[in-house]
N, C-alpha and C. Protein backbone atom coordinates (compact mmCIF):
# COMPACT_ATOMS: atom_id res chain seq x y z
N UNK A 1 73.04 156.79 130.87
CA UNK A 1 72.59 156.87 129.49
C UNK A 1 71.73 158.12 129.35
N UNK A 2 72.19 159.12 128.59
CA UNK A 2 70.87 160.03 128.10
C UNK A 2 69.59 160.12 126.98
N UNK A 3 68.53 160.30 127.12
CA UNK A 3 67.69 160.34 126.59
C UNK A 3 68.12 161.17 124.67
N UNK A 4 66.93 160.62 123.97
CA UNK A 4 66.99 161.14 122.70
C UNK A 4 67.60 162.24 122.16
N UNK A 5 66.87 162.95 123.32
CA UNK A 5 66.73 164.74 123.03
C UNK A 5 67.90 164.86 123.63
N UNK A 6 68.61 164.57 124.90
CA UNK A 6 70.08 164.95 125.39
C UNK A 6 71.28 164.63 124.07
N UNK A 7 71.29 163.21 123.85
CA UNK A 7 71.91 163.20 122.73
C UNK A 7 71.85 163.99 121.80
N UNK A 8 70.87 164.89 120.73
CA UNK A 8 70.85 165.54 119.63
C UNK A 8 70.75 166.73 120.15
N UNK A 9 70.75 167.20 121.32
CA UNK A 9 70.82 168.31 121.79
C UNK A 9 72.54 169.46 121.34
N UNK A 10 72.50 170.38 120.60
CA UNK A 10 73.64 170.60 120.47
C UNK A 10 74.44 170.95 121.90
N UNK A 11 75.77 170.80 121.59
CA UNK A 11 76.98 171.10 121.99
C UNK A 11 78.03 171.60 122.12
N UNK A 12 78.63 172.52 123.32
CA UNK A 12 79.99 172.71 122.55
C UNK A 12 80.88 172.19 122.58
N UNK A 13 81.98 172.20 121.99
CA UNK A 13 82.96 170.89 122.40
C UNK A 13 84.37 171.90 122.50
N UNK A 14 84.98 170.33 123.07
CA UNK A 14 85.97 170.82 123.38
C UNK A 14 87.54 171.20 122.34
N UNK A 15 88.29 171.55 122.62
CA UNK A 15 89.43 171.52 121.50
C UNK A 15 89.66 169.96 120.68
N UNK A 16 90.11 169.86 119.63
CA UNK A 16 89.94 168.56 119.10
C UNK A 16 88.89 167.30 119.70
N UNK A 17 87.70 167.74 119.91
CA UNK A 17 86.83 166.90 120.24
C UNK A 17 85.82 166.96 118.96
N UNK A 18 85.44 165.56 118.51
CA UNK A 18 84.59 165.86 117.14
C UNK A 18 83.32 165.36 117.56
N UNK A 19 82.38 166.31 117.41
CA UNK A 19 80.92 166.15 117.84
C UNK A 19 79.48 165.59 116.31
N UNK A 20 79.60 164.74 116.83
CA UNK A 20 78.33 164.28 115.30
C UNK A 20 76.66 164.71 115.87
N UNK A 21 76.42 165.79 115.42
CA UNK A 21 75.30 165.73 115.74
C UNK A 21 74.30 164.91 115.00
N UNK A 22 72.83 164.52 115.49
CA UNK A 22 71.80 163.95 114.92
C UNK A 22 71.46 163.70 113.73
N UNK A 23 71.67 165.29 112.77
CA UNK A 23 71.30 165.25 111.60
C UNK A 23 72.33 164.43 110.90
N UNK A 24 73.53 164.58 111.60
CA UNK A 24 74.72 163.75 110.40
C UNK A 24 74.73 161.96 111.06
N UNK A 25 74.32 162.10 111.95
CA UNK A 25 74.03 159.88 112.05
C UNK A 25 72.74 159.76 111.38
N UNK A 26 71.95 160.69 111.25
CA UNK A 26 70.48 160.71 110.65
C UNK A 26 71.55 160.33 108.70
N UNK A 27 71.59 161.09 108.66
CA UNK A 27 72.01 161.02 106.92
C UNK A 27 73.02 159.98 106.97
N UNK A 28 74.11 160.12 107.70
CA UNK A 28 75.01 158.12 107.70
C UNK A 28 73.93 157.28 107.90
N UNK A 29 73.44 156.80 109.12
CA UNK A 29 72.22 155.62 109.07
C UNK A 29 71.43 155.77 107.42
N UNK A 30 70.52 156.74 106.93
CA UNK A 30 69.70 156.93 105.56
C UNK A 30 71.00 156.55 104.60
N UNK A 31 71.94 156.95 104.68
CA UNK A 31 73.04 156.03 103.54
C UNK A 31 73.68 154.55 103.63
N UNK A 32 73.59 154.11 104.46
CA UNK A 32 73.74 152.72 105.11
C UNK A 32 72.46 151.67 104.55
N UNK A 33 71.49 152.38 104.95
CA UNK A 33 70.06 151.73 104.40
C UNK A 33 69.95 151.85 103.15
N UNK A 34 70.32 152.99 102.74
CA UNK A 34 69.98 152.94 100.62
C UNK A 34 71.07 151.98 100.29
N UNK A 35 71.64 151.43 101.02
CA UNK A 35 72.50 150.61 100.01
C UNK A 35 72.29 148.92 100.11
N UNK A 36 70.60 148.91 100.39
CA UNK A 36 69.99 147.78 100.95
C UNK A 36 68.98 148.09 99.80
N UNK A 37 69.32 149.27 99.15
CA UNK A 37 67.87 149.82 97.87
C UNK A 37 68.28 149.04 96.67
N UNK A 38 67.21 148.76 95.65
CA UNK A 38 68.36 148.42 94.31
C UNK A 38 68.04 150.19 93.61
N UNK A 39 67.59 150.61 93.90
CA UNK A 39 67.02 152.14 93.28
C UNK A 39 67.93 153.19 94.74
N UNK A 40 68.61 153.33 95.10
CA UNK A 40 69.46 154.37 95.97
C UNK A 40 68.87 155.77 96.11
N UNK A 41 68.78 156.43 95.14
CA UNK A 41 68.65 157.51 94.56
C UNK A 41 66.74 157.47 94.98
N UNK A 42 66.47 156.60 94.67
CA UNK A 42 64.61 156.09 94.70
C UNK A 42 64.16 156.47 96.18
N UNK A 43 64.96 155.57 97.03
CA UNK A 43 64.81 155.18 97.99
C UNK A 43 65.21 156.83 98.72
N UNK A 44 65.82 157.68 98.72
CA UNK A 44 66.19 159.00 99.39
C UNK A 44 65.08 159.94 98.94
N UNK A 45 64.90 160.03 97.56
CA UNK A 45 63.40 160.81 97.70
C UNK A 45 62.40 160.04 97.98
N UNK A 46 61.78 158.88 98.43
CA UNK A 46 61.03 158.71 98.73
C UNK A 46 60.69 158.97 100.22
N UNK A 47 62.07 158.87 100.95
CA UNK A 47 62.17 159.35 101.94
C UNK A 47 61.61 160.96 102.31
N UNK A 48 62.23 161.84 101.20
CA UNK A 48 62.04 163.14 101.08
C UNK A 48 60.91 163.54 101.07
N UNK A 49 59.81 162.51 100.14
CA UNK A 49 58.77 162.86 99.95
C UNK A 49 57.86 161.95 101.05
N UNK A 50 58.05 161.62 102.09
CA UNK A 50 57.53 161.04 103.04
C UNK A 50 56.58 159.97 103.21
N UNK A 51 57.48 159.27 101.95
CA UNK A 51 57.12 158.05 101.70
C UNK A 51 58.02 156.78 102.67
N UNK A 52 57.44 155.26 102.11
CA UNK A 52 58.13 154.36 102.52
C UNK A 52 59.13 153.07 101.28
N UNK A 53 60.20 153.67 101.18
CA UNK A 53 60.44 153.02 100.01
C UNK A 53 60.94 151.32 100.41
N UNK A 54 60.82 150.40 99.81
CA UNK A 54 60.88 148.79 99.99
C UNK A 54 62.22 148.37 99.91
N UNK A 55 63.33 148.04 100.82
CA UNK A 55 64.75 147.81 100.95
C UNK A 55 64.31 146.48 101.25
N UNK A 56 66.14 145.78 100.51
CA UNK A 56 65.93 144.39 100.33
C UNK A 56 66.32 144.07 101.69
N UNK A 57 65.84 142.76 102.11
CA UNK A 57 66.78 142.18 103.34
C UNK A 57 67.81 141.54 102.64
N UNK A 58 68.76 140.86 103.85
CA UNK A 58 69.67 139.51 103.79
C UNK A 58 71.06 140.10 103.08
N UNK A 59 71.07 141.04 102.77
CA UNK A 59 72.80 141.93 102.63
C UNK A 59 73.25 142.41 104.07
N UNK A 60 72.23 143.62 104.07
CA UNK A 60 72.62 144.62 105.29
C UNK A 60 72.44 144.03 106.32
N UNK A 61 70.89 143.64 106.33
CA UNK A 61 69.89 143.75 107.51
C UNK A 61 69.35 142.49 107.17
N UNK A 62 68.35 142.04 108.03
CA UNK A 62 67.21 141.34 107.60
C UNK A 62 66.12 141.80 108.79
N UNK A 63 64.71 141.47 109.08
CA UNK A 63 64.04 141.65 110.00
C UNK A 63 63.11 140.75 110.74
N UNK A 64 62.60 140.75 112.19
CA UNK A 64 61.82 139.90 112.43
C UNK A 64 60.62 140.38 112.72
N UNK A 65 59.80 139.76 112.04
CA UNK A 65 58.03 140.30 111.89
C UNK A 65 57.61 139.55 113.38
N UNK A 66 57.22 140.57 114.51
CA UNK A 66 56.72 140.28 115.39
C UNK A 66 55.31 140.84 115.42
N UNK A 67 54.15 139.78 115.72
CA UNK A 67 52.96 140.38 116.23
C UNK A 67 52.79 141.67 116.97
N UNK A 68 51.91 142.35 116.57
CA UNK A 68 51.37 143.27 117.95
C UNK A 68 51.19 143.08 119.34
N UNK A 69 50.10 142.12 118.97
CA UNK A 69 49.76 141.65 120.27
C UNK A 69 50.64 140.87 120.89
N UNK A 70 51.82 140.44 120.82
CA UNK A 70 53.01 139.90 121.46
C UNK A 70 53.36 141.21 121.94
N UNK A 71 54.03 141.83 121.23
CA UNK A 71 54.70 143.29 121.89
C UNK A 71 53.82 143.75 122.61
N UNK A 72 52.76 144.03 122.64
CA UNK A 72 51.89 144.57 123.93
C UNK A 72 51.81 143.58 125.29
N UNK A 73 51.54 142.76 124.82
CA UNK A 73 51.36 142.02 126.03
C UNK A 73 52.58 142.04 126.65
N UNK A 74 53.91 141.47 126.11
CA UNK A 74 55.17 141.50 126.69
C UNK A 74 55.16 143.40 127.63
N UNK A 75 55.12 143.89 126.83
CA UNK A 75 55.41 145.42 127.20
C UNK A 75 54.35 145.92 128.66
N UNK A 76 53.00 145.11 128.53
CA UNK A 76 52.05 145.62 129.45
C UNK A 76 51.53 146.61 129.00
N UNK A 77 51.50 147.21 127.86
CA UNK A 77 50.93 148.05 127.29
C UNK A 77 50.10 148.47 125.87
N UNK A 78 49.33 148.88 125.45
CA UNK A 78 49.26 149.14 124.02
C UNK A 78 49.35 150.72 122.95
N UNK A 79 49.92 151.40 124.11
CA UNK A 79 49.93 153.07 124.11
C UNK A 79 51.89 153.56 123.47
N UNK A 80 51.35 153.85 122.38
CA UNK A 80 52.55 154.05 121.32
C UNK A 80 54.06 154.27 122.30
N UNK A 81 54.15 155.26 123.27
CA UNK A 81 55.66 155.56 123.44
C UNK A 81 55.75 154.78 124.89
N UNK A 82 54.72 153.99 125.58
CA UNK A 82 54.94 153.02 126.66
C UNK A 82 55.75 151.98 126.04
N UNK A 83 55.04 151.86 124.38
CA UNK A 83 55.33 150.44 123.80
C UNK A 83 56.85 150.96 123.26
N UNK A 84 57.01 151.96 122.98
CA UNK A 84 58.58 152.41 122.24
C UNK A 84 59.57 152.24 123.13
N UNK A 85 59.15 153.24 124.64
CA UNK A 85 60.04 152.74 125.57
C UNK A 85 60.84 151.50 126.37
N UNK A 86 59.55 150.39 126.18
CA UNK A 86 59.78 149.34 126.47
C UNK A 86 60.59 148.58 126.02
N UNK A 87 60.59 148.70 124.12
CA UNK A 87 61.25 148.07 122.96
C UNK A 87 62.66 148.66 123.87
N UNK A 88 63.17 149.79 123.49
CA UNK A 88 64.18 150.14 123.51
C UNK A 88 64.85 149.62 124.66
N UNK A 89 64.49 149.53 125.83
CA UNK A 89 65.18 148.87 126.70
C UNK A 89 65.45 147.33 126.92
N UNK A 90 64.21 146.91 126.57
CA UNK A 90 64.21 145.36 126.24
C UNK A 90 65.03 144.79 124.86
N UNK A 91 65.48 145.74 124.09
CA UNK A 91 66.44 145.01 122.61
C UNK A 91 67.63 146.12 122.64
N UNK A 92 67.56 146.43 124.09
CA UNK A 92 69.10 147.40 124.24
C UNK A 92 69.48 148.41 123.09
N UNK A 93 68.48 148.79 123.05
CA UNK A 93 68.40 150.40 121.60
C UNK A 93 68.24 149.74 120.06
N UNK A 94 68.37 148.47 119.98
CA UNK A 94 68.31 148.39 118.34
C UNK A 94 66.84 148.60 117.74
N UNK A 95 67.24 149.00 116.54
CA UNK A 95 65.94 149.54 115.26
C UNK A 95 64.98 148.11 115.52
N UNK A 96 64.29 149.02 115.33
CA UNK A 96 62.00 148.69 115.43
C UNK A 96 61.53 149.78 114.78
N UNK A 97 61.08 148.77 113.33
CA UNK A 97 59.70 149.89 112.80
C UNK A 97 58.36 149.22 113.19
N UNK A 98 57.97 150.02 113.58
CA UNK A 98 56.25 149.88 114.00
C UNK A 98 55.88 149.96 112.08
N UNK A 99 54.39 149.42 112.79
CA UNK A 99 53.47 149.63 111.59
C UNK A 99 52.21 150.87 111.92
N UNK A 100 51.76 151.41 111.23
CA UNK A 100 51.10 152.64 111.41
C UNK A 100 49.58 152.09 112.47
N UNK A 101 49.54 150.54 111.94
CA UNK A 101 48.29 150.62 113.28
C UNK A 101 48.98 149.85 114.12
N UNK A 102 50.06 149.56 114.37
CA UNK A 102 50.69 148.81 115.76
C UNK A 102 50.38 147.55 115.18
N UNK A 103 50.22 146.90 114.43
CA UNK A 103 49.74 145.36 114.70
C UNK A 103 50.66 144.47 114.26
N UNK A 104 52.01 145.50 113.90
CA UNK A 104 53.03 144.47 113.59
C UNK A 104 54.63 145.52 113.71
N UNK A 105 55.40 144.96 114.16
CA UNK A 105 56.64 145.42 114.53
C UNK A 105 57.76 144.44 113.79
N UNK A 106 58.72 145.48 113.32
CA UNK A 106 60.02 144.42 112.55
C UNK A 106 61.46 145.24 113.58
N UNK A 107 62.02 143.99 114.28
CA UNK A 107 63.40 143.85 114.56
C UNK A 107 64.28 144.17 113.49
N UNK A 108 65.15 145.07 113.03
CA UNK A 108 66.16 144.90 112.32
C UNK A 108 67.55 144.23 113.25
N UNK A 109 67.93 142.77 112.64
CA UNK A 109 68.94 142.21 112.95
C UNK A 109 69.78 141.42 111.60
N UNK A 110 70.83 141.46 112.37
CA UNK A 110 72.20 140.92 111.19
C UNK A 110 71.24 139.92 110.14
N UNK A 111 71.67 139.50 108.95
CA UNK A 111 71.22 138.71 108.10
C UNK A 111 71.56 137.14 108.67
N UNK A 112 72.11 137.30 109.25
CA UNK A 112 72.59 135.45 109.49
C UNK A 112 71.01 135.28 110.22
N UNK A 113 70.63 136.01 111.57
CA UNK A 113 69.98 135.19 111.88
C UNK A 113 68.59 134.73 111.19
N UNK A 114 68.77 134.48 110.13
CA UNK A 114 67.58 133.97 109.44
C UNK A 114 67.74 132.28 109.38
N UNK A 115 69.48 131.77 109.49
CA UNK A 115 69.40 130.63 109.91
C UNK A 115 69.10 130.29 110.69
N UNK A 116 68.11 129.36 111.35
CA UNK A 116 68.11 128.49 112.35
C UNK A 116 66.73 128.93 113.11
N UNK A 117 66.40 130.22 112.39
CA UNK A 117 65.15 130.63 113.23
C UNK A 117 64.00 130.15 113.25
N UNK A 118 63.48 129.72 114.68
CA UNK A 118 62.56 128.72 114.59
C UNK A 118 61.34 128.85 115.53
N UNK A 119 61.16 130.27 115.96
CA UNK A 119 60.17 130.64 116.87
C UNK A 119 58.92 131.04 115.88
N UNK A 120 57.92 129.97 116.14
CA UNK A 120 56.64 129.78 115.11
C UNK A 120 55.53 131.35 115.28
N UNK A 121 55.86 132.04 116.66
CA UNK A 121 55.21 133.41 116.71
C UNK A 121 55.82 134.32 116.15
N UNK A 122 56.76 134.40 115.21
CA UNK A 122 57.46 135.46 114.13
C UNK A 122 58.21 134.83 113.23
N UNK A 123 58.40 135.74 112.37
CA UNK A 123 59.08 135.29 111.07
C UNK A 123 60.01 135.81 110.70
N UNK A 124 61.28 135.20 110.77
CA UNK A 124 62.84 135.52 110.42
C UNK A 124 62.34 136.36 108.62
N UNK A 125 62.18 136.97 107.92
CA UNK A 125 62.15 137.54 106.79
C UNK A 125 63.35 136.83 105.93
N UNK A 126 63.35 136.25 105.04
CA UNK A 126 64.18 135.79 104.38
C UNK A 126 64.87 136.68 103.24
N UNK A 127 66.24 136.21 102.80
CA UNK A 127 67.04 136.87 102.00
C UNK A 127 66.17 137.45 100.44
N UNK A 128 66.19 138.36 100.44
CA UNK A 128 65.35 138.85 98.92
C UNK A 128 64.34 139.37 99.45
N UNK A 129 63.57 139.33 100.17
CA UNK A 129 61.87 139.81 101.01
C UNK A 129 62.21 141.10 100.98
N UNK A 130 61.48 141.74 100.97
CA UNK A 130 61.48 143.48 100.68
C UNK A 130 60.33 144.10 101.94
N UNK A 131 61.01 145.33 102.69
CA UNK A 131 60.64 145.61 104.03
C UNK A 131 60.54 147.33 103.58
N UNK A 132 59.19 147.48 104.08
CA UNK A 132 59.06 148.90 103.68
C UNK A 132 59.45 149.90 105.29
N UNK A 133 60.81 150.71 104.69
CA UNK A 133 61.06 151.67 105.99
C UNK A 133 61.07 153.03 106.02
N UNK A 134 60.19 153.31 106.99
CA UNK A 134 59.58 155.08 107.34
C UNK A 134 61.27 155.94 107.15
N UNK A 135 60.35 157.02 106.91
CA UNK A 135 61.52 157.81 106.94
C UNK A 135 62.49 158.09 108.00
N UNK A 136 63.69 158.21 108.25
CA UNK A 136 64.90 158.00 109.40
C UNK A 136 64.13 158.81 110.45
N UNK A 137 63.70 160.19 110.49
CA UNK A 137 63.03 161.19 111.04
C UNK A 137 61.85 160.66 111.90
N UNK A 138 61.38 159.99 111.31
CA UNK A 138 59.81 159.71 111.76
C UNK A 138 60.10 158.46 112.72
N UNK A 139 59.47 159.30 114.43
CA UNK A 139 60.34 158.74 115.44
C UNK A 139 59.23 158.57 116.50
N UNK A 140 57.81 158.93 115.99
CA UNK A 140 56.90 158.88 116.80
C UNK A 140 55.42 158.48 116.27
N UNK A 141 54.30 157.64 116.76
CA UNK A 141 53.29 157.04 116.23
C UNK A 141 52.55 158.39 115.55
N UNK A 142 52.10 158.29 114.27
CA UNK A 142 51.02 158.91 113.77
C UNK A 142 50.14 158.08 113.28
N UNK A 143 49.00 157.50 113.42
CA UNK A 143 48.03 156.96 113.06
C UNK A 143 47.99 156.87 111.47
N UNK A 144 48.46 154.97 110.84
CA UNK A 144 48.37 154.63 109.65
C UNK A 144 49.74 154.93 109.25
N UNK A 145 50.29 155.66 109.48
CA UNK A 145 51.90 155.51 109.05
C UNK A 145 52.86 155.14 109.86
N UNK A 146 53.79 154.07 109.26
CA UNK A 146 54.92 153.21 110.02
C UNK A 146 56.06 154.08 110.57
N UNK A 147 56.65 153.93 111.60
CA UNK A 147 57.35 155.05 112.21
C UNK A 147 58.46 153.69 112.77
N UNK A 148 59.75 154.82 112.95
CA UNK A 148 60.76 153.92 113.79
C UNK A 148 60.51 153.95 115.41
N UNK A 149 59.81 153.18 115.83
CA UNK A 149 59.76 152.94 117.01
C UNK A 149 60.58 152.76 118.30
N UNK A 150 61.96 152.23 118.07
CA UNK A 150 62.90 152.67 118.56
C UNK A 150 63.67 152.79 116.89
N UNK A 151 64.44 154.20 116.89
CA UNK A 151 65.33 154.64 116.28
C UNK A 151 66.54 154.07 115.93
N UNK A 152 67.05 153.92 114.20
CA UNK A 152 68.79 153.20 114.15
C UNK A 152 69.51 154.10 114.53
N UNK A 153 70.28 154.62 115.29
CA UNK A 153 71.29 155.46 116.06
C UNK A 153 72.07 155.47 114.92
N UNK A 154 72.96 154.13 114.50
CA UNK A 154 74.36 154.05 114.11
C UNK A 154 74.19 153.43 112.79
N UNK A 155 74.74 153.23 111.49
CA UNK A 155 74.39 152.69 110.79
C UNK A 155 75.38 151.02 111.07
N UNK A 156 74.47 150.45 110.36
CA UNK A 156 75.30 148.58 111.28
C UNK A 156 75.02 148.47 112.84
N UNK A 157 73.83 149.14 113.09
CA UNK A 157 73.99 148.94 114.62
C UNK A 157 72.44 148.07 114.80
N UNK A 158 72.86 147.17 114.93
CA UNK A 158 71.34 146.29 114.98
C UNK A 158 71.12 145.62 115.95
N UNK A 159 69.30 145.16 116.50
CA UNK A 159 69.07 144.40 117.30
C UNK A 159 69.96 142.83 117.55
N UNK A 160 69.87 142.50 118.81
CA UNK A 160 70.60 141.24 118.86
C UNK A 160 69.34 140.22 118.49
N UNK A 161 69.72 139.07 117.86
CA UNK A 161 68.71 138.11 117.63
C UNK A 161 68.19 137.42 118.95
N UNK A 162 69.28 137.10 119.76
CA UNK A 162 69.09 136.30 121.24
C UNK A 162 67.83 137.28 122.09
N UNK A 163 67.95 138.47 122.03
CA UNK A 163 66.91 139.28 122.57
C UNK A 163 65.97 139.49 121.80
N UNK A 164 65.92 139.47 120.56
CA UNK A 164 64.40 139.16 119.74
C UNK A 164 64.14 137.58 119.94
N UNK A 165 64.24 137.26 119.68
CA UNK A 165 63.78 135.87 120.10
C UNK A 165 63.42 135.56 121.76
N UNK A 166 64.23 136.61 122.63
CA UNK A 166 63.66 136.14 123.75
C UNK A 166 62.39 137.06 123.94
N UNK A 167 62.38 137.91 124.05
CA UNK A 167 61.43 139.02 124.02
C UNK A 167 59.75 138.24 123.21
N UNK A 168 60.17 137.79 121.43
CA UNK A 168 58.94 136.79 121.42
C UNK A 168 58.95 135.59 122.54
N UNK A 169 59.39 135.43 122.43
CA UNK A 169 59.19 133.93 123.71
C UNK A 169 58.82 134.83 124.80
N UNK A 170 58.74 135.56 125.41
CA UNK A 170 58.18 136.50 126.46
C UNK A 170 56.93 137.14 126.27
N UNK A 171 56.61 137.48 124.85
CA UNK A 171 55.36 137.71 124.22
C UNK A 171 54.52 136.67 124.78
N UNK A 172 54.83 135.32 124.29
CA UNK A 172 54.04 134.17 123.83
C UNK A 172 53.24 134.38 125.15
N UNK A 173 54.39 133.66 126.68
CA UNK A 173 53.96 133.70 127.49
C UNK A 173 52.58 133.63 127.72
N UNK A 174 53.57 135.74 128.11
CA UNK A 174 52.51 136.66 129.08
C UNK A 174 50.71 136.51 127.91
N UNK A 175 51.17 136.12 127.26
CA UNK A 175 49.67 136.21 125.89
C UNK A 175 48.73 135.86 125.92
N UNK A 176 49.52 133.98 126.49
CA UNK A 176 48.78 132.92 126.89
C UNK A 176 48.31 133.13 127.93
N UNK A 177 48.64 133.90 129.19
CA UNK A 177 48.38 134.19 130.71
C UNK A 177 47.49 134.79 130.62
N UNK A 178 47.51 135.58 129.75
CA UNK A 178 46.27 136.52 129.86
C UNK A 178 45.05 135.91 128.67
N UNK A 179 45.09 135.18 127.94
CA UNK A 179 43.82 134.60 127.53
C UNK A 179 43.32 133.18 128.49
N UNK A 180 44.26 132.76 129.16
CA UNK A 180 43.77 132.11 130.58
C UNK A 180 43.28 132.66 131.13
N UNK A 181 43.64 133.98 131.67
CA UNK A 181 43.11 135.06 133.13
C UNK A 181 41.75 135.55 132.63
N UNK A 182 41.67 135.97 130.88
CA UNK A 182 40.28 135.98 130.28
C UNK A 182 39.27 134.91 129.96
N UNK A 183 39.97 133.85 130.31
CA UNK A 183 38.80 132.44 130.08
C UNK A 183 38.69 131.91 128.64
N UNK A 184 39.87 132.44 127.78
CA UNK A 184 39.23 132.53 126.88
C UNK A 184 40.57 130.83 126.05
């Protein structure tokens, strides 16, 4: 598997070989998502203007609101690209927006799994709930603004629910272990 930068790194290719670079899955993924906007058009300059515009769940996407402090603890860490790296390998590349102070992370996964979800340390986001997402670009922590923490590569390419859900249940844990190991 290569890293970020190998992937968007240009290329030359070969005879009839068709090469997509970054910027064009960057603008497919940003058109995939505006159509989760009821404002389309809204939602791309807000992007432009480096804002966070509010896309519906339960069409495209939906998301799971995981604690901070779950993701750190699971991760062993609380240091922005320890915690990015970790995501990404632990939910096998699917989209995570952080929140600008870390204290809350959203899974983007299929809309179904909002049935049946029943892990009391996060919240399946229900159909209609409105999820504010950083601009496609913004791929690294800046203090107070929400960033994609691991990146949507593909548009329709989403976390699996079985690994968000296990990953919180792995949160819970290690959480509890360590407010035991603190006495607390």
């Amino acid at each position: 598997m290569c890293s970020d930068a190998e992937a968007r790194a240009p290329m030359e290719a070969a005879p009839g070989v068709v090469v997509h670079p970054g910027q064009d899955r960057d603008l497919a993924v940003e058109h995939w998502l505006c159509c989760a906007s009821p404002e389309p058009q809204e939602a791309r300059q807000a992007w432009r203007d480096e804002e966070v515009p509010l896309l519906r769940c339960g069409i495209l996407f939906t998301a799971v609101s995981l604690p901070g402090y779950l993701i750190h603890s699971v991760a062993g860490s609380t240091e922005p690209a320890e915690v990015d790296a970790f995501l990404a390998q632990a939910l096998e590349g699917g989209p995570v927006i952080a929140s600008g102070g870390l204290r809350r992370y959203w899974a983007l996964v299929p809309p179904s799994a909002v049935d049946g979800w029943t892990d009391p340390a996060s919240e399946c986001l229900a159909p209609g709930t409105f999820l504010g997402v950083p601009p496609i670009h913004r791929r690294t922590h800046q203090p107070g603004l929400s960033y994609w923490s691991v990146a949507m590569d593909s548009p329709a390419v989403l976390c699996s629910t079985g690994l968000v859900s296990r990953l919180s249940r792995m949160g819970q844990t290690r959480h509890r272990a360590q407010l035991e190991r603190e006495g607390a």
